[in-house]
C-alpha atoms as a PDB file:
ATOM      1  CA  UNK A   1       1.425  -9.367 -26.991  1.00  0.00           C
ATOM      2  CA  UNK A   2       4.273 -10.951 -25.200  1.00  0.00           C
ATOM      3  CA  UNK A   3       5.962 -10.635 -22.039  1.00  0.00           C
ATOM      4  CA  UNK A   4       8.480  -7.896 -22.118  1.00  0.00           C
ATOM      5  CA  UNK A   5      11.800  -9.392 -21.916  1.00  0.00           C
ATOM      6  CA  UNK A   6      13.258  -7.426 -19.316  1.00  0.00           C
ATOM      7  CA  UNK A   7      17.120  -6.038 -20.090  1.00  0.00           C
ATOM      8  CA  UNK A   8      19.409  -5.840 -17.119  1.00  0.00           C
ATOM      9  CA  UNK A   9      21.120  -2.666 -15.791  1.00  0.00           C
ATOM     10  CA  UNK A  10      24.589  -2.683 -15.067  1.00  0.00           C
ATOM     11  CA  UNK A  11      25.503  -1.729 -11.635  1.00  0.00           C
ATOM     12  CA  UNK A  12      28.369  -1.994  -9.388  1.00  0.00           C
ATOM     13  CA  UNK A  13      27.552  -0.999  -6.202  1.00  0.00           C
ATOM     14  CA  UNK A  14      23.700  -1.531  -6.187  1.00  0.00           C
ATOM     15  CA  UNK A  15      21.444  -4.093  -6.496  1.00  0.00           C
ATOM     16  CA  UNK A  16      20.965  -4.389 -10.374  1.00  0.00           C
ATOM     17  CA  UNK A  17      17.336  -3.506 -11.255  1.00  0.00           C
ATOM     18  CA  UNK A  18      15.516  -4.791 -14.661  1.00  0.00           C
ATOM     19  CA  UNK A  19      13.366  -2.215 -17.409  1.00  0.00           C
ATOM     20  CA  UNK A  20       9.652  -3.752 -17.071  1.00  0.00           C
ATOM     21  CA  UNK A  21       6.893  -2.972 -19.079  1.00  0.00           C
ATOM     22  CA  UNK A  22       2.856  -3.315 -18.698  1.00  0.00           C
ATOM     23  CA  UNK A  23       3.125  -6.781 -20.237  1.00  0.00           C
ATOM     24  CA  UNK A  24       4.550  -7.931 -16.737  1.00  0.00           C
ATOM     25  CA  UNK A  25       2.316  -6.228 -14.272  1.00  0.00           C
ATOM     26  CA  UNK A  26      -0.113  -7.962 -16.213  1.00  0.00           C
ATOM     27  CA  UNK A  27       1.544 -11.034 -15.703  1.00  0.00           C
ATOM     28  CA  UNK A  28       2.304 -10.220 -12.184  1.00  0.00           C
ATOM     29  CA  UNK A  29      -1.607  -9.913 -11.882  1.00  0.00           C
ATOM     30  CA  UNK A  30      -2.184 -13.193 -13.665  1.00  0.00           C
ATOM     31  CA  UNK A  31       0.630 -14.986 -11.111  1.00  0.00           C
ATOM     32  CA  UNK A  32      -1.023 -12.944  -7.997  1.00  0.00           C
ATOM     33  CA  UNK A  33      -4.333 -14.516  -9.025  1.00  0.00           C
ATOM     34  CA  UNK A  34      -3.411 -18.003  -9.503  1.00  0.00           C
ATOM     35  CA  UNK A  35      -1.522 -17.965  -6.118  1.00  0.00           C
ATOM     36  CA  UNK A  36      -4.685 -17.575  -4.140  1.00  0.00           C
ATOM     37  CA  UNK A  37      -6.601 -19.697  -5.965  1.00  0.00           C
ATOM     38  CA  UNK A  38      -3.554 -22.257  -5.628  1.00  0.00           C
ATOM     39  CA  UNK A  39      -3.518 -21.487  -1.929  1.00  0.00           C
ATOM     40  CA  UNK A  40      -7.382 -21.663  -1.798  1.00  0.00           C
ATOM     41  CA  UNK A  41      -9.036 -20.388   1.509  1.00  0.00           C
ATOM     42  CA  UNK A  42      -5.962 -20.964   3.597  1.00  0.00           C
ATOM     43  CA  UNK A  43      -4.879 -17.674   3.970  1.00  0.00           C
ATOM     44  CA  UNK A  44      -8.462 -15.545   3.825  1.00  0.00           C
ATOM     45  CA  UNK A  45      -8.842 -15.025   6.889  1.00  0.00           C
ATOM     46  CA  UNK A  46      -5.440 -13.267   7.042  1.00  0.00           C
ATOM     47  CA  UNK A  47      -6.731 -10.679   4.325  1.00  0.00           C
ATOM     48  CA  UNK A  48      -9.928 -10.334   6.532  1.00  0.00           C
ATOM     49  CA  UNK A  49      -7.285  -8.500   8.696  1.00  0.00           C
ATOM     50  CA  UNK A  50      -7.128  -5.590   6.726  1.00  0.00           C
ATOM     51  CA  UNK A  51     -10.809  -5.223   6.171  1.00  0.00           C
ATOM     52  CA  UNK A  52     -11.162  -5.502  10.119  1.00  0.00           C
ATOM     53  CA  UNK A  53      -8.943  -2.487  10.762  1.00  0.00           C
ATOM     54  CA  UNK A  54     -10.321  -0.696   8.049  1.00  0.00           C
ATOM     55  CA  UNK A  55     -13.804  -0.636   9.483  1.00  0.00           C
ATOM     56  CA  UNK A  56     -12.418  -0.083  13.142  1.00  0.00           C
ATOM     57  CA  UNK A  57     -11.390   3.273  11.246  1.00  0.00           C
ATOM     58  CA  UNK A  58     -14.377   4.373   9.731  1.00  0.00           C
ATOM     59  CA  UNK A  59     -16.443   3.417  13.501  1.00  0.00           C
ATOM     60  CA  UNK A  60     -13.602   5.809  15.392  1.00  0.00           C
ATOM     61  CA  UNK A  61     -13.936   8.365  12.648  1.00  0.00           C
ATOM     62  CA  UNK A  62     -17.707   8.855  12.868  1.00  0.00           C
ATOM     63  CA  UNK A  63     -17.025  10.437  16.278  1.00  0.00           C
ATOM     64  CA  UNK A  64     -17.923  13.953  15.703  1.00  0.00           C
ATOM     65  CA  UNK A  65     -14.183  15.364  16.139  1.00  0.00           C
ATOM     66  CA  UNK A  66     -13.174  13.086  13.480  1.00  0.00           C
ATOM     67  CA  UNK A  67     -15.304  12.709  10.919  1.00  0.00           C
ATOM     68  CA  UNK A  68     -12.522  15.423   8.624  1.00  0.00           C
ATOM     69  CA  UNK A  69     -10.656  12.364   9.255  1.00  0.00           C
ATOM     70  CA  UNK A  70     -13.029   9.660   7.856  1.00  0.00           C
ATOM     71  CA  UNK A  71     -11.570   9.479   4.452  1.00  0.00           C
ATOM     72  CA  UNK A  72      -7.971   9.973   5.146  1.00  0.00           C
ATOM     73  CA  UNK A  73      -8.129   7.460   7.333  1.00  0.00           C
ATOM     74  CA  UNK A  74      -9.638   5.275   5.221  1.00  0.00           C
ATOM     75  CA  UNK A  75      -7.406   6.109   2.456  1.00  0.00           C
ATOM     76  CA  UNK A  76      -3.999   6.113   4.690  1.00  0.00           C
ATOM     77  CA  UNK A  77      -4.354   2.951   5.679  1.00  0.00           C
ATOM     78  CA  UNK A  78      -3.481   1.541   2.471  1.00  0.00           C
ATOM     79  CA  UNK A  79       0.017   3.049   3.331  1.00  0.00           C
ATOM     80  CA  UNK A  80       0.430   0.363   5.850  1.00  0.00           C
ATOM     81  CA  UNK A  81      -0.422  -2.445   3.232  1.00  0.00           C
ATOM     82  CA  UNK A  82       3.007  -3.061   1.994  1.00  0.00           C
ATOM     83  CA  UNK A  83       3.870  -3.984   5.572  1.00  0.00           C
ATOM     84  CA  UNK A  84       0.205  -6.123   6.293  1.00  0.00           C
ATOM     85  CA  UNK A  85       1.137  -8.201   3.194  1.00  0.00           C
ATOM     86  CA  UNK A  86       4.801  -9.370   3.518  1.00  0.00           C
ATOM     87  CA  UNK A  87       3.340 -12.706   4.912  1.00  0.00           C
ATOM     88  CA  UNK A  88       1.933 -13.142   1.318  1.00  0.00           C
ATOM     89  CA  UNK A  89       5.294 -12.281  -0.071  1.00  0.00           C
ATOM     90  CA  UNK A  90       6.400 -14.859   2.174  1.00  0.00           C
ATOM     91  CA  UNK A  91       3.674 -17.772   0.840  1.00  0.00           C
ATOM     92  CA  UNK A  92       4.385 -16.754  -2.587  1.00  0.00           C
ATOM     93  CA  UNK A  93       8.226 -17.044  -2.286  1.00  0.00           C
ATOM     94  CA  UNK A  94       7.895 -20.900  -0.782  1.00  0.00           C
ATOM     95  CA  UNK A  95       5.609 -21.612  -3.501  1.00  0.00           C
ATOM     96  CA  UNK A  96       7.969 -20.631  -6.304  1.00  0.00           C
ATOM     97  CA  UNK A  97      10.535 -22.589  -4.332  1.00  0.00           C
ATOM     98  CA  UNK A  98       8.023 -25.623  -3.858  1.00  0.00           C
ATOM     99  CA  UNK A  99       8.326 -25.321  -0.850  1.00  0.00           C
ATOM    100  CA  UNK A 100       5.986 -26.641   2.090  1.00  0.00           C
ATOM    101  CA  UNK A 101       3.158 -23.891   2.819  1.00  0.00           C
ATOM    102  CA  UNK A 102       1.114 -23.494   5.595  1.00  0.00           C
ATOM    103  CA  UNK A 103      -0.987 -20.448   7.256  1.00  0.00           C
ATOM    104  CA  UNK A 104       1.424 -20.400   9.759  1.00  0.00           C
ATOM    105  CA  UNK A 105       4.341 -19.478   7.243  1.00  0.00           C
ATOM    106  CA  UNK A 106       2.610 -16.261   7.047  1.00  0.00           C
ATOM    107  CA  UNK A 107       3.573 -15.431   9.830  1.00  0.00           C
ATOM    108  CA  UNK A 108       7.584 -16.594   9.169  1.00  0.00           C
ATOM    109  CA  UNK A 109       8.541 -13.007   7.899  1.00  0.00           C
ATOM    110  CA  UNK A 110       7.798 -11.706  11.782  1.00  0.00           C
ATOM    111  CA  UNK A 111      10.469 -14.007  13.435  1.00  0.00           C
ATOM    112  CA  UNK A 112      12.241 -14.726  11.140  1.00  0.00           C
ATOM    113  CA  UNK A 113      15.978 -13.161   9.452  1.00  0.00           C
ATOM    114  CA  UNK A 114      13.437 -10.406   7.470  1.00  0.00           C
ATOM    115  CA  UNK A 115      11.978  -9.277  11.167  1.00  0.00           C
ATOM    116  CA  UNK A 116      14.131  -6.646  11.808  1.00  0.00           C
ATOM    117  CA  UNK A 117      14.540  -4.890   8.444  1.00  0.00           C
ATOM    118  CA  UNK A 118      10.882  -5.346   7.848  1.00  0.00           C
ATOM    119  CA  UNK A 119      10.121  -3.307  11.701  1.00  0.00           C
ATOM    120  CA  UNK A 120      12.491  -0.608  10.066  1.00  0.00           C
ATOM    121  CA  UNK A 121      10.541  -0.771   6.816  1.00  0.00           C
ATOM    122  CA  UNK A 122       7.208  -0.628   8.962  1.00  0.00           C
ATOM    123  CA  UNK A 123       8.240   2.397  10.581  1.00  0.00           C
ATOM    124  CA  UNK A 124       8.925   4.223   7.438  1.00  0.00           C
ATOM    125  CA  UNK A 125       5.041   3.859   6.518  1.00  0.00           C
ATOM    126  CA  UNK A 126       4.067   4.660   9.638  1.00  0.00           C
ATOM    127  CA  UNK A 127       5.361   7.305   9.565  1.00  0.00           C
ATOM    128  CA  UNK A 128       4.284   8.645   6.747  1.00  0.00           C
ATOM    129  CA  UNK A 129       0.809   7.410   7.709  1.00  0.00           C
ATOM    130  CA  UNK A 130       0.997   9.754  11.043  1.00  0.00           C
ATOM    131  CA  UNK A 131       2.564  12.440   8.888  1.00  0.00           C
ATOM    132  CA  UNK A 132      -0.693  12.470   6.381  1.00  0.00           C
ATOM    133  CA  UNK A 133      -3.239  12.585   9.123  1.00  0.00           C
ATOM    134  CA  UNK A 134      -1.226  15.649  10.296  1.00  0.00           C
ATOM    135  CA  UNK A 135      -1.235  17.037   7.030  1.00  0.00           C
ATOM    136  CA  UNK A 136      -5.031  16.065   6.431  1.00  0.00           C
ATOM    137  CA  UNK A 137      -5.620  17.843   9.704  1.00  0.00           C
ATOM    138  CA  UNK A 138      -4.073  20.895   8.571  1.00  0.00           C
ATOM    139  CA  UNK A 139      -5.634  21.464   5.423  1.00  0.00           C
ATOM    140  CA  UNK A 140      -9.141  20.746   6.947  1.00  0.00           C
ATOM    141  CA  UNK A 141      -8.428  23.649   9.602  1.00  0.00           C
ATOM    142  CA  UNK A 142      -6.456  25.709   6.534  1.00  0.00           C
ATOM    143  CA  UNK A 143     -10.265  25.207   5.096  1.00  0.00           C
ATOM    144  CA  UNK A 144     -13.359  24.811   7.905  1.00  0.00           C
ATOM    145  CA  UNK A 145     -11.755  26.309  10.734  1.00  0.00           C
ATOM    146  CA  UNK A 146     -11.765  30.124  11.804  1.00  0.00           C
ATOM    147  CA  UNK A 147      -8.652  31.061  13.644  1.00  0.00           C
ATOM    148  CA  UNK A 148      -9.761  33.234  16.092  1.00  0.00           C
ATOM    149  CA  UNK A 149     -12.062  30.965  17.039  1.00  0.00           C
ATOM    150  CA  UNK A 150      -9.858  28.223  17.339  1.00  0.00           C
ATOM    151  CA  UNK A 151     -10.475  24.447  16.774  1.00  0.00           C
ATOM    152  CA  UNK A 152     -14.089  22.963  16.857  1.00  0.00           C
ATOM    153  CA  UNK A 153     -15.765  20.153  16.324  1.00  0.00           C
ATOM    154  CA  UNK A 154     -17.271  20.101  12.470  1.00  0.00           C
ATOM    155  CA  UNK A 155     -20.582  19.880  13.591  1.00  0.00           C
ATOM    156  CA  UNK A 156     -23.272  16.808  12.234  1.00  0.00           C
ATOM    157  CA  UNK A 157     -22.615  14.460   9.680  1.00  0.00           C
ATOM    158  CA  UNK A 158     -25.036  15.697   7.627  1.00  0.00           C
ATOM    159  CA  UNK A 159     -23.848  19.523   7.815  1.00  0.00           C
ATOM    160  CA  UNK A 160     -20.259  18.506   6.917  1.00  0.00           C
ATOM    161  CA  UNK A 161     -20.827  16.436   3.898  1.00  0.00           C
ATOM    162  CA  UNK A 162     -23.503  19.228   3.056  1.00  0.00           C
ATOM    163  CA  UNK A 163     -21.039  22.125   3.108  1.00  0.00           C
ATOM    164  CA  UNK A 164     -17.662  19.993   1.852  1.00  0.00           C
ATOM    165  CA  UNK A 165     -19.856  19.378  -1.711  1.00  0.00           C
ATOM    166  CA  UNK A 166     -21.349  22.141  -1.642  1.00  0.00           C
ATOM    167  CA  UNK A 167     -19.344  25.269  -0.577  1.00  0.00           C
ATOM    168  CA  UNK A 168     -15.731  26.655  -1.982  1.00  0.00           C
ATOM    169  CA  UNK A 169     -13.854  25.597   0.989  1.00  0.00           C
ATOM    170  CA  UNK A 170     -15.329  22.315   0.825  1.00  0.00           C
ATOM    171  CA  UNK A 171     -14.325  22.066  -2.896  1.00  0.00           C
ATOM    172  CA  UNK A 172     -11.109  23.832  -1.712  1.00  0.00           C
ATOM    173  CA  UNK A 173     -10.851  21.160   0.987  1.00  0.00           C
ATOM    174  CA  UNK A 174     -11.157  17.842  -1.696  1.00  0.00           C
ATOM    175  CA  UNK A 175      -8.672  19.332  -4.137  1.00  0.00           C
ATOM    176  CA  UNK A 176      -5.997  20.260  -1.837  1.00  0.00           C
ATOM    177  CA  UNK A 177      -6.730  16.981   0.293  1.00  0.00           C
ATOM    178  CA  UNK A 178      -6.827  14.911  -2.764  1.00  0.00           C
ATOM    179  CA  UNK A 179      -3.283  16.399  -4.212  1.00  0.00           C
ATOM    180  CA  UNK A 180      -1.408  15.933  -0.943  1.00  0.00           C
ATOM    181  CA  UNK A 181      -2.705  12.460  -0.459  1.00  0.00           C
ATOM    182  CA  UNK A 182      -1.528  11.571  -3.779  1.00  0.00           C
ATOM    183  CA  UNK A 183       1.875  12.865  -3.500  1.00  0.00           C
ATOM    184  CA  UNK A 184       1.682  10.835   0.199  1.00  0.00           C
ATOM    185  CA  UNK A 185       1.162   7.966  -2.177  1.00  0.00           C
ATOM    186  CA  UNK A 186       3.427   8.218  -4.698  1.00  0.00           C
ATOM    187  CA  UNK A 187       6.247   8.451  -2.147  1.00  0.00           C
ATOM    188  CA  UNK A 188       4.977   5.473  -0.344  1.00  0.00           C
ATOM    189  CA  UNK A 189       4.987   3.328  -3.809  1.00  0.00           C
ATOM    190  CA  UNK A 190       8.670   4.287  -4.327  1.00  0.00           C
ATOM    191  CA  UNK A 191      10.057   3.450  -1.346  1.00  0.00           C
ATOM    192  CA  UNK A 192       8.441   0.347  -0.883  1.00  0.00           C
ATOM    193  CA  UNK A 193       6.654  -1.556  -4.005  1.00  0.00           C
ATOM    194  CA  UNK A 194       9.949  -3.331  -4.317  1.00  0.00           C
ATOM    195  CA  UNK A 195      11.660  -2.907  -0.693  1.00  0.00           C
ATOM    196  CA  UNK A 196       9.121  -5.429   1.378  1.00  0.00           C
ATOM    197  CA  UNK A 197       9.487  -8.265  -0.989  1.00  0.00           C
ATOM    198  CA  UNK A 198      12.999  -7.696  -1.207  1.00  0.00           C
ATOM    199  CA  UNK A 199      13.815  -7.743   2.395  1.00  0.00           C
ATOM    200  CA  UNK A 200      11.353 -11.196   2.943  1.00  0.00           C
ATOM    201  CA  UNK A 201      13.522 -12.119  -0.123  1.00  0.00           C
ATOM    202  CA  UNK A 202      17.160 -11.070   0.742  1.00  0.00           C
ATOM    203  CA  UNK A 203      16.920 -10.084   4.372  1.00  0.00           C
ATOM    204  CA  UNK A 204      20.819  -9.731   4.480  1.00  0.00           C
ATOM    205  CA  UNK A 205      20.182  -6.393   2.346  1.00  0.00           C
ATOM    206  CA  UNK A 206      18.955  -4.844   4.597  1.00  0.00           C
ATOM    207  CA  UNK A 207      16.274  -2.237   5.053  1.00  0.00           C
ATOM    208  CA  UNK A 208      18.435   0.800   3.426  1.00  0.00           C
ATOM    209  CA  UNK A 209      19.623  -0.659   0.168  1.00  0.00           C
ATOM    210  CA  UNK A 210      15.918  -2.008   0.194  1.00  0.00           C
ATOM    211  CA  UNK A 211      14.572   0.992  -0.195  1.00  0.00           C
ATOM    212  CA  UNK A 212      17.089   2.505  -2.205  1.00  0.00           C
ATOM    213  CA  UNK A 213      17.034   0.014  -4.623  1.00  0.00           C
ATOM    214  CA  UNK A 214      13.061   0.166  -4.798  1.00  0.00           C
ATOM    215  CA  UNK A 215      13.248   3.939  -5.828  1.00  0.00           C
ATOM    216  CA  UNK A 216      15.857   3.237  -8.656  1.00  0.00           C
ATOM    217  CA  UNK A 217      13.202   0.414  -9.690  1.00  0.00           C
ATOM    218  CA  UNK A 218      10.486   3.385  -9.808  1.00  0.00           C
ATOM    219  CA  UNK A 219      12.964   5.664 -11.457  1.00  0.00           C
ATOM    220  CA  UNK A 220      14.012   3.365 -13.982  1.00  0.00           C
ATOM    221  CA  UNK A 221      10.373   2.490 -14.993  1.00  0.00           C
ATOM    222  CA  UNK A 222       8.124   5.163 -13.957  1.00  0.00           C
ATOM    223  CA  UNK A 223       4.897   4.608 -16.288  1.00  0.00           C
ATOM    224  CA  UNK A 224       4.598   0.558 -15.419  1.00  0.00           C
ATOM    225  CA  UNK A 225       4.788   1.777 -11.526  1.00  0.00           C
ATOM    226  CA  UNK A 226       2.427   4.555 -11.941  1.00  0.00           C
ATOM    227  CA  UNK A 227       0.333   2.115 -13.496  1.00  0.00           C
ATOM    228  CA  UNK A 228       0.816  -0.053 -10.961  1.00  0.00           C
ATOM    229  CA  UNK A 229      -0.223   1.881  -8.294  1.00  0.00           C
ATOM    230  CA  UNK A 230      -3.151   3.165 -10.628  1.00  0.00           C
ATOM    231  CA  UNK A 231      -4.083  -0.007 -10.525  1.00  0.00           C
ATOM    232  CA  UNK A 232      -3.954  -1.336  -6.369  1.00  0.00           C
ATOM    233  CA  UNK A 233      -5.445   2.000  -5.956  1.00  0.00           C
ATOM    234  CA  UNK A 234      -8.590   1.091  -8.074  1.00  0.00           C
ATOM    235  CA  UNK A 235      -8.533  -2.553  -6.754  1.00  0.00           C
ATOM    236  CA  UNK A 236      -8.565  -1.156  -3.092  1.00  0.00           C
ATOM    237  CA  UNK A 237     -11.398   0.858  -3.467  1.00  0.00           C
ATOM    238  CA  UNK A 238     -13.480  -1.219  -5.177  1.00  0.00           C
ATOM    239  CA  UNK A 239     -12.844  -3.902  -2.669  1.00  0.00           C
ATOM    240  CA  UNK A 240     -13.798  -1.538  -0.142  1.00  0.00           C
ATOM    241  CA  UNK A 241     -17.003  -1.325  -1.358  1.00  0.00           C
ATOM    242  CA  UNK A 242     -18.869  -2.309   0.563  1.00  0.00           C
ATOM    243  CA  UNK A 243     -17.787  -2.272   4.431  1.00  0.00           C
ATOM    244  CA  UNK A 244     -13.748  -3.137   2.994  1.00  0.00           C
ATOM    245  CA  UNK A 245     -15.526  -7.091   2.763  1.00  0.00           C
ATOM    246  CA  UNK A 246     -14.137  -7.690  -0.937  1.00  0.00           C
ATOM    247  CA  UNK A 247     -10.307  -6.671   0.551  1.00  0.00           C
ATOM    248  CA  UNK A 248     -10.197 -10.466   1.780  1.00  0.00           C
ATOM    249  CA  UNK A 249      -9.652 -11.099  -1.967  1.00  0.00           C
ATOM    250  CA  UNK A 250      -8.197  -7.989  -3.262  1.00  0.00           C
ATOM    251  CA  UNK A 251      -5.363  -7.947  -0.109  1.00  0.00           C
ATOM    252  CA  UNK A 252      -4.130 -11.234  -0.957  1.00  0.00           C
ATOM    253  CA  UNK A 253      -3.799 -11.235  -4.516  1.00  0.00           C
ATOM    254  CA  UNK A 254      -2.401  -8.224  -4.485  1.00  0.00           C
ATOM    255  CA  UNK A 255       0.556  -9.401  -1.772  1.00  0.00           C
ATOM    256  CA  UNK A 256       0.909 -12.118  -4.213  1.00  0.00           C
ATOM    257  CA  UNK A 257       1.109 -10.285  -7.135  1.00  0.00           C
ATOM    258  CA  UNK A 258       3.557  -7.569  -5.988  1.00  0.00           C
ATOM    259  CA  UNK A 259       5.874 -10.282  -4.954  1.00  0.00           C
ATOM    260  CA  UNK A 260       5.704 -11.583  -8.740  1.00  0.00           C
ATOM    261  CA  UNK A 261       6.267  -7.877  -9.996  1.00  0.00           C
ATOM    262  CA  UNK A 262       9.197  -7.801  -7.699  1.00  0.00           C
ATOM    263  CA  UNK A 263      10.874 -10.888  -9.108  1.00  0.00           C
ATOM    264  CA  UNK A 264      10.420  -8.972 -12.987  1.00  0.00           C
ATOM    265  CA  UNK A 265      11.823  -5.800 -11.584  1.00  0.00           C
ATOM    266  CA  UNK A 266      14.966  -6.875  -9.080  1.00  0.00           C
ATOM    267  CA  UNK A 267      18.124  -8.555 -10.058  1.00  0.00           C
ATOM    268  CA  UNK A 268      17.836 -12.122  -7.880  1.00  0.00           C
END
């Protein structure tokens, strides 16, 4: 099957955005993956990064008080990764452009024209990544916690993993969790599977009109970008598997990639 040929929208006032189909997030993937095997080692230790922080999370969330936290943690901190990879946008854009490339080009994006719309960016996913470890909070108190008895520590490992598989309000706890985290997600991919890439790419746009025109991307093609986060969802965990070692491959390639889906999707 070929590449879907993708037909432009006609817009005035916004940045025009293109109809995609699966055909180019598979090519996106194939682009993503001969990027960092063009780039070789280069850049790895950059995606070791992620992986770092990543375990630095799980260590703080074995204290007792926030083990409920472990696993939104965990999973939250893939809402910063949009921000963690726009030096890969940046490596993949001088490489279309034939461009000299360097490790220290990753770091271009920080100092660059892109800085400042990509701190405003930033702040938009953190944000949301303080607002779901509220919210994850919440529902574990909503769940495990007795209100005249106020807040309290959750006890042993062992007894909390016990009673959260084994117990209604455990179950209660990992649909609930589960349901808002993926509604956390889904906003996150709107607002910014096209805005980071854009703003490395067109930093004159601005961090607005980024984001606006990445939710009109999502609107206008909402089963390739559920897909598409379907699919970095799936790559994220298993390259967390185990101790987040195999996101020094899966980080990169997917930077690269996304900046590949982002050239299919925006109007240049």
């Amino acid at each position: 099957m070929g590449i879907t040929h993708p037909a432009r929208e006609d817009t005035l006032s916004h940045v025009p955005v293109r109809r995609i189909g699966f055909d180019d997030i598979r090519w996106a993937l194939r682009q993503g993956w001969e990027d960092f095997l063009g780039l070789r080692g280069d850049l790895l230790f950059v995606g070791v990064l992620y992986p770092f922080v990543g375990f630095i999370a799980v260590l703080v969330a074995l204290n007792q008080s926030l083990l409920p936290l472990l696993f939104p943690l965990a999973a939250g901190i893939s809402l910063l990764g949009p921000l963690v990879a726009a030096g890969f946008y940046e490596m993949a854009r001088r490489r279309e452009l034939g461009e000299d490339i360097r490790w220290r080009h990753f770091f271009d994006v920080f100092s660059g024209p892109a800085a400042g719309p990509l701190l405003a960016l930033g702040l938009v996913v953190a944000g949301l990544f303080v607002f779901w470890l509220a919210a994850a909070m919440a529902i574990y108190q909503m769940f495990f916690v007795d209100p005249n008895l106020g807040f309290r520590t959750p006890g042993p490992a062992g007894a909390f993993i016990h009673a959260l598989f084994t117990t209604s309000h455990g179950w209660g706890l990992i649909i609930v969790g589960n349901l808002v985290g993926l509604a956390f997600a889904i906003v996150t991919l709107m607002i910014s599977v096209v805005s980071f890439p854009m703003v490395v790419d067109q930093p004159d746009a601005g961090a607005a009109t980024a984001i606006e025109t990445s939710i009109r991307a999502f609107g206008r093609n909402p089963a390739p970008m559920l897909g598409w986060g379907l699919i970095v969802a799936a790559l994220l965990v298993i390259g967390s598997i185990p101790l987040f070692i195999g996101l020094a491959v899966v980080l990169p390639v997917l930077g690269y990639a996304t900046w590949h889906l982002y050239t299919r999707v925006v109007e240049r």
